[in-house]
Protein backbone atom coordinates (compact mmCIF):
# COMPACT_ATOMS: atom_id res chain seq x y z
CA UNK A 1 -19.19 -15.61 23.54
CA UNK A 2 -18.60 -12.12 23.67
CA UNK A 3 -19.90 -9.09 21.50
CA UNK A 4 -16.77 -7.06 20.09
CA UNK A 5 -18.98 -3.32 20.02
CA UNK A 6 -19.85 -1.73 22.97
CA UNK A 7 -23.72 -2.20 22.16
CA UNK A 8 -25.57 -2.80 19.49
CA UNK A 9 -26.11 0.66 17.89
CA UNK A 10 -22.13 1.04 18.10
CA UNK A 11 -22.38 -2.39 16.22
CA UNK A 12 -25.28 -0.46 13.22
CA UNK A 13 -22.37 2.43 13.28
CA UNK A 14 -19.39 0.56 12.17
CA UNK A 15 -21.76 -1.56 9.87
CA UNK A 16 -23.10 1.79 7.70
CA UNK A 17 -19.57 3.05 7.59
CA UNK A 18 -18.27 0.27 6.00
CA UNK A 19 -20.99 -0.19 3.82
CA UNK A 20 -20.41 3.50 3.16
CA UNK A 21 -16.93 3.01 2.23
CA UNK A 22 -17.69 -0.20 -0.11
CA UNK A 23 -20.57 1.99 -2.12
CA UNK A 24 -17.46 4.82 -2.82
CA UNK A 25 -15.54 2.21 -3.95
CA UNK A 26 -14.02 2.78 -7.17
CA UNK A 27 -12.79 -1.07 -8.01
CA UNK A 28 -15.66 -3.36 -8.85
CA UNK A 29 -16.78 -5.73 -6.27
CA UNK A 30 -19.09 -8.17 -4.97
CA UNK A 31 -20.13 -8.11 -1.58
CA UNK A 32 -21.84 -12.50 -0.18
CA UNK A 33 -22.40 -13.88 2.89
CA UNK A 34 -21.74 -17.17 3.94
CA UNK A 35 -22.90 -19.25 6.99
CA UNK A 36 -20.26 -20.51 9.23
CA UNK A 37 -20.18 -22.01 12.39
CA UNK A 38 -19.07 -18.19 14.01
CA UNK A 39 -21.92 -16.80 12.31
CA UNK A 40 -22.29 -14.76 9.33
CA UNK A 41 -19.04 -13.97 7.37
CA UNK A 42 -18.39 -10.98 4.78
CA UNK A 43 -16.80 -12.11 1.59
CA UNK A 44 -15.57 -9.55 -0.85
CA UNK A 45 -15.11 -10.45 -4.34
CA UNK A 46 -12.53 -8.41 -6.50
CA UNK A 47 -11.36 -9.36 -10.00
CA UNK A 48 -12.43 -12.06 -11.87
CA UNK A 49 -14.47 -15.30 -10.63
CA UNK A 50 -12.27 -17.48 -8.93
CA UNK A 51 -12.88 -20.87 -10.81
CA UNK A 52 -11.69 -24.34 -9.26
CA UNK A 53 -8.46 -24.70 -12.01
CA UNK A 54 -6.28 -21.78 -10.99
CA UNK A 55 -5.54 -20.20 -7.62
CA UNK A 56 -7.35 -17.21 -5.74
CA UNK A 57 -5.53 -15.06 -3.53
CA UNK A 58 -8.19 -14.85 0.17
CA UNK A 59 -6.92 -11.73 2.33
CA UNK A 60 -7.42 -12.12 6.45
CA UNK A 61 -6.56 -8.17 7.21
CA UNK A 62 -5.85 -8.06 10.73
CA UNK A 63 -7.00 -6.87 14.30
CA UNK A 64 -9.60 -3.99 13.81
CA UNK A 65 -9.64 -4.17 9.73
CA UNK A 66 -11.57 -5.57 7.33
CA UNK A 67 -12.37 -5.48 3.50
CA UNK A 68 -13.66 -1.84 3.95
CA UNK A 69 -10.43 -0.30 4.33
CA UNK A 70 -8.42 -2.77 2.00
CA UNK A 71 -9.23 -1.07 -1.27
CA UNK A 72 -5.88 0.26 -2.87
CA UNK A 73 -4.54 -3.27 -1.99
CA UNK A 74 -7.91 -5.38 -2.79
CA UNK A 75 -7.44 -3.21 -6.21
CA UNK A 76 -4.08 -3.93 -6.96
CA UNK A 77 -4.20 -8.19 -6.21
CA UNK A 78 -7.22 -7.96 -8.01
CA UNK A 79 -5.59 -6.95 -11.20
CA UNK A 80 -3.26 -9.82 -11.31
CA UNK A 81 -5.46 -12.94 -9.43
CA UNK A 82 -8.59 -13.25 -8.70
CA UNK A 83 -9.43 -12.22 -5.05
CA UNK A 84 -11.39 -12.45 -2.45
CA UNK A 85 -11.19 -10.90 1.58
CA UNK A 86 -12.72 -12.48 4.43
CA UNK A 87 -13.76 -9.88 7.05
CA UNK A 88 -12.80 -11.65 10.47
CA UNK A 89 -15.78 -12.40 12.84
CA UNK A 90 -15.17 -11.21 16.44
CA UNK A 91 -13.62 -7.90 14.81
CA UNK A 92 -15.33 -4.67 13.55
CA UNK A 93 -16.55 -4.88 10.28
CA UNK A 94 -19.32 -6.66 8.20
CA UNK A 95 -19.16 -10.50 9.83
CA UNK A 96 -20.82 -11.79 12.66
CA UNK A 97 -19.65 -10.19 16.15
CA UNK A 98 -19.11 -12.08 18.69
CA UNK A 99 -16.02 -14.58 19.38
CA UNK A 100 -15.26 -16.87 22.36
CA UNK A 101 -13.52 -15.84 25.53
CA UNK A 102 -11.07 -19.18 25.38
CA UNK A 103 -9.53 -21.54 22.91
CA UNK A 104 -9.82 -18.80 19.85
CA UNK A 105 -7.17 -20.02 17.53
CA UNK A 106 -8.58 -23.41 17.43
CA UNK A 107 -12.36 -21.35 16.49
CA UNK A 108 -10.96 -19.54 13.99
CA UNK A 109 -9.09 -22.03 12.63
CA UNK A 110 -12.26 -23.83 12.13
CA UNK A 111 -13.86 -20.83 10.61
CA UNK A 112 -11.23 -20.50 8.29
CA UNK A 113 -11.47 -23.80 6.99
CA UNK A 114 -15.04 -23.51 6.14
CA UNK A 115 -15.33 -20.15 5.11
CA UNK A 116 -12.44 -21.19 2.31
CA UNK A 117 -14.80 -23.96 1.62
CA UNK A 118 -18.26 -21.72 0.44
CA UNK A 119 -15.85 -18.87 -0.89
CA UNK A 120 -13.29 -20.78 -3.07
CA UNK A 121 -13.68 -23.43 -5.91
CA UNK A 122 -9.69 -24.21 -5.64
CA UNK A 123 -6.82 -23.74 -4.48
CA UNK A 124 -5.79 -20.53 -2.59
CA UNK A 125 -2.87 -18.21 -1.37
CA UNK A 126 -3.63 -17.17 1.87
CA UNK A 127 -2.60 -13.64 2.43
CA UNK A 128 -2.64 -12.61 6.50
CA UNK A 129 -2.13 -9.05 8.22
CA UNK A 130 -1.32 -9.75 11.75
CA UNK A 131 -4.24 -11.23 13.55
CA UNK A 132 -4.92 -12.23 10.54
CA UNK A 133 -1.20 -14.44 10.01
CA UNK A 134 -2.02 -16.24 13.17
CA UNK A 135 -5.59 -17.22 12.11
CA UNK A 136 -3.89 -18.18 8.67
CA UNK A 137 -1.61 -20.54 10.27
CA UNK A 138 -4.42 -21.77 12.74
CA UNK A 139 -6.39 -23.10 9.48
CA UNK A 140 -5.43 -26.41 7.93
CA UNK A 141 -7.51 -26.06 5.41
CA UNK A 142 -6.63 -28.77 1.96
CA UNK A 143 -7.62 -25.86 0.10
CA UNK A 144 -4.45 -24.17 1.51
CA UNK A 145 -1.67 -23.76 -1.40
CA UNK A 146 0.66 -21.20 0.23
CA UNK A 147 0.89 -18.75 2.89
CA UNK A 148 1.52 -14.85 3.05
CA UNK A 149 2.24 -13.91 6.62
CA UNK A 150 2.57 -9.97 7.21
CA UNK A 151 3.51 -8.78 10.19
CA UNK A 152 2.13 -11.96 11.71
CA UNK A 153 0.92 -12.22 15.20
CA UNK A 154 0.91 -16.18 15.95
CA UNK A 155 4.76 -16.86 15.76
CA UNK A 156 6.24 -14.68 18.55
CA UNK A 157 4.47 -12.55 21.28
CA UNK A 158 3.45 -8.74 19.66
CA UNK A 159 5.30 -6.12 22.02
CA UNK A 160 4.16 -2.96 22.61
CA UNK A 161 6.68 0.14 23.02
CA UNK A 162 6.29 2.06 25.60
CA UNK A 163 5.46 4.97 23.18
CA UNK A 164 2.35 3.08 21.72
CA UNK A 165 1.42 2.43 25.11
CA UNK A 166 1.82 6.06 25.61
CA UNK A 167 -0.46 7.22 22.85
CA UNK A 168 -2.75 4.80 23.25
CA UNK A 169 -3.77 5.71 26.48
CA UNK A 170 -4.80 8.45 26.25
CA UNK A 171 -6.90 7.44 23.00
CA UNK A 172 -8.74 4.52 23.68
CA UNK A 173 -9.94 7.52 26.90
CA UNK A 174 -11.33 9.86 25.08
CA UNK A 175 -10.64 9.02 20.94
CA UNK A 176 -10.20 12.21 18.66
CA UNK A 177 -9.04 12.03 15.22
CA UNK A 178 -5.54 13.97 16.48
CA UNK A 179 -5.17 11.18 19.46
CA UNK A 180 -6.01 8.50 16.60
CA UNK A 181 -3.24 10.17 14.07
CA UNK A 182 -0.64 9.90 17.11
CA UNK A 183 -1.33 6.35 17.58
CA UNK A 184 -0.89 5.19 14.19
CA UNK A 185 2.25 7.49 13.40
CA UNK A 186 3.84 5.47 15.86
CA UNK A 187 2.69 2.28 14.15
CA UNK A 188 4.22 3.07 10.58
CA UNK A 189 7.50 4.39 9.28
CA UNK A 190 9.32 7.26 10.31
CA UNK A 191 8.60 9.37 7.32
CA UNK A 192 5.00 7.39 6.38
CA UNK A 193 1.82 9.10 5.62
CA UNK A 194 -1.29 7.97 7.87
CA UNK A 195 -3.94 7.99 5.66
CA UNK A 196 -6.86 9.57 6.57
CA UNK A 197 -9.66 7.47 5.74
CA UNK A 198 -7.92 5.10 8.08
CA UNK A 199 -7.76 7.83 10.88
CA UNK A 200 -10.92 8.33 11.03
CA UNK A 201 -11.78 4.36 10.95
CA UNK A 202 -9.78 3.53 13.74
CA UNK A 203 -11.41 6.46 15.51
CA UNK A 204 -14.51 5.04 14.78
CA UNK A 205 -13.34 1.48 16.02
CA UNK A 206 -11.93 3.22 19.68
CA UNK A 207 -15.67 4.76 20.34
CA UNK A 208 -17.41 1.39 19.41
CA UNK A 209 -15.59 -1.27 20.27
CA UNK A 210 -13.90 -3.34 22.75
CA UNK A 211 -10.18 -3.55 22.84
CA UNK A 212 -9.05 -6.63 20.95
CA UNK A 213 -5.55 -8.33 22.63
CA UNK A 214 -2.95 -9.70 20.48
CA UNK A 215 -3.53 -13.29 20.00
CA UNK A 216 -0.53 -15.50 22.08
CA UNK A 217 1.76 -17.64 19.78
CA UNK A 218 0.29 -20.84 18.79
CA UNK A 219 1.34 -24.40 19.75
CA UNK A 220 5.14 -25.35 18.14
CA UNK A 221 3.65 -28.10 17.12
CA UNK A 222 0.57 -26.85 15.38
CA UNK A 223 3.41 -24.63 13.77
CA UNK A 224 5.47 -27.83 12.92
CA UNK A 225 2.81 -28.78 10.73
CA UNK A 226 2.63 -25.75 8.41
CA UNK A 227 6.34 -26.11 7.49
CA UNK A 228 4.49 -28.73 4.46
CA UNK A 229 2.93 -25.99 2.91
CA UNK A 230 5.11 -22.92 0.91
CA UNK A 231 5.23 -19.98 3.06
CA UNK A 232 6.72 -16.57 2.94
CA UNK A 233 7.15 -14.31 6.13
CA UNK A 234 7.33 -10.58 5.85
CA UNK A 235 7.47 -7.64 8.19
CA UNK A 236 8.54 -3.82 8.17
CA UNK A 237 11.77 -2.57 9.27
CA UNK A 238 9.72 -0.06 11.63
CA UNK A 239 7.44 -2.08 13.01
CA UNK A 240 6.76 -1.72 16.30
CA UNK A 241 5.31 -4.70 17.27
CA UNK A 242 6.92 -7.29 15.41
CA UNK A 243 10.27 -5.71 14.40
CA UNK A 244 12.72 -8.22 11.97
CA UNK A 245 15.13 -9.01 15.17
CA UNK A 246 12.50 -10.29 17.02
CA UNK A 247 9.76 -12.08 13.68
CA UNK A 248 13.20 -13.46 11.74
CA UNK A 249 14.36 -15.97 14.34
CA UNK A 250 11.05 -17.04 15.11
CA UNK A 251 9.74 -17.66 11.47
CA UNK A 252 12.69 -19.67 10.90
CA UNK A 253 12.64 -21.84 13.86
CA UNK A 254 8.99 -22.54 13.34
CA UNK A 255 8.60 -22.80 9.79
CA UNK A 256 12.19 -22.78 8.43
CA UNK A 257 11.07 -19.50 6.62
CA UNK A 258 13.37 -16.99 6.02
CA UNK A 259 11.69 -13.27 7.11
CA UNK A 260 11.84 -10.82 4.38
CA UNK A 261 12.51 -6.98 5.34
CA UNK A 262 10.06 -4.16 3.90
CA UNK A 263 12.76 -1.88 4.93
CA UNK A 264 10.40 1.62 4.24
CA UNK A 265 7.48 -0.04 6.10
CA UNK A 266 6.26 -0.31 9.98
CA UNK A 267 3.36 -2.01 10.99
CA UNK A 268 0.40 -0.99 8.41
CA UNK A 269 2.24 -2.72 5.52
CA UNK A 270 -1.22 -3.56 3.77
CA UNK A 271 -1.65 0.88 3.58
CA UNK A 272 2.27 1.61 3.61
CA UNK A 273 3.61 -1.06 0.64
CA UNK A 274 0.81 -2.30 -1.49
CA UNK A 275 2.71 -2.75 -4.00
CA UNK A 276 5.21 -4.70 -2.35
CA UNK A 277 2.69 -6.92 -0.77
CA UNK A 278 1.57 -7.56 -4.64
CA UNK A 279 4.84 -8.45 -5.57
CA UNK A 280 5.56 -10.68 -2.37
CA UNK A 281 2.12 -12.09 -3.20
CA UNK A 282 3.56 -13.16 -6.94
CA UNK A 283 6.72 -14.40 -5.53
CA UNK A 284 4.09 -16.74 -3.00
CA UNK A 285 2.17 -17.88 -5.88
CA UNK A 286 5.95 -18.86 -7.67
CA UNK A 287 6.67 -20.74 -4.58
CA UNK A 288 2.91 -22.86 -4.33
CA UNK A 289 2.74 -22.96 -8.14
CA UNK A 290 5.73 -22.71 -10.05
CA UNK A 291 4.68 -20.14 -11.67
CA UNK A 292 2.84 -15.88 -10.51
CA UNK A 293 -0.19 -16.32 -12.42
């Protein structure tokens, strides 16, 4: 198992900024912790209890995110569903650290599946940001309803242009706030805003922590499988990583989804398009339910 900080006072650094960032929160929240089998797990509650009759909508935010830095979208779901968001362990944020070296899709698959267990009395709509797509799809979970995939790392290889590369480079060296603005201009739209709470967050992340690789594509037949449960695909027209030419043909070969555009998005579609992820997230609960309660 290996420790995603650098050490462990890089570790008590990224912990008090996010619990920084939860206490100047200005949507109401409660902050558990469950046990799982990779260690202790963050669970965010927003809204209203979840209670075992209707659905919950769980967010997975993706590589180097967690609840912290979810709030305009954590706000908005939670004014329609209740919600809840699982900070990933193995990535910065307010879980347990570490993660294994091999076989991680089938681990946090397995931590999925639990952590839905302790968090949720029903049925859920799983909502994941890249990473956290491919972890999504890695769970098979009976308390699974339907899946949100955005910009989802586990159907297709992530590329990365050789302008990211470029910018990166240079900031994972030496990170400023400037070097971590470049970066993530190249990860959204061409006219986006980077905001910058999450400037100085990923900042934060490149002085702490570890890099954290793409997760590869998972097995076409573990994919196979998911095609039984409703599932909606989604990516930006800008992004970089996982642009519609490349995401389309492999959502619908794997799980006869159709891929759905966010044409004024890139890559940070939880920050760019909240409320389009809200109203994809209604048209996912139509799909599992019949109905967007």
């Amino acid at each position: 198992m290996s420790s995603i900080y650098r050490g462990p006072a890089h570790r008590q650094r990224v912990r008090q900024w996010c619990l920084e960032r939860l206490d100047g929160w200005d949507v109401p929240y409660r902050r558990s912790e469950i046990g799982t089998e990779a260690g202790a797990t963050s669970v965010l509650l927003v809204g209203p209890q979840p209670v075992a009759g209707s659905p919950t909508v769980v967010l997975v935010p993706g590589t180097n995110t967690n609840g912290a830095v979810c709030r305009h979208l954590a706000g908005a779901l939670a004014a329609r569903w209740p919600t809840v968001v699982l900070d990933v362990p193995g990535q910065p944020g307010l879980s347990a650290d570490v993660r294994p070296r091999r076989g991680r899709s089938e681990w946090y698959g397995r931590w999925l599946t639990e952590a839905l267990e302790q968090a949720v009395p029903g049925p859920a709509l799983l909502v994941g940001h890249s990473l956290g797509g491919a972890v999504v799809l890695a769970s098979d979970s009976p308390r699974i309803a339907g899946r949100l995939l955005l910009s989802s790392a586990g159907l297709v290889r992530l590329r990365a242009p050789a302008g990211v590369v470029a910018a990166t480079v240079p900031w994972l060296a030496r990170p400023t706030l400037p070097r971590t603005a470049r970066v993530l201009r190249r990860m959204v739209a061409s006219a986006g805003r980077v905001p910058d709470e999450l400037t100085e967050w990923m900042t934060l992340v490149a002085r702490c922590c570890h890099s954290s690789l793409a997760p590869p594509p998972l097995p076409p037949d573990l994919l196979a499988e998911r095609r039984s449960t409703p599932c909606l695909v989604a990516t930006g027209r800008h992004d970089a990583f996982l642009p519609p030419q490349r995401l389309g043909p492999a959502a619908r070969r794997h799980l006869g989804a159709r891929l759905h555009v966010m044409d004024n998005s890139g890559h940070l579609l939880l920050d760019e398009s909240p409320g389009e992820v809200v109203a994809l997230v209604a048209r996912a609960m139509d799909s599992a339910y019949g109905e967007a309660a």
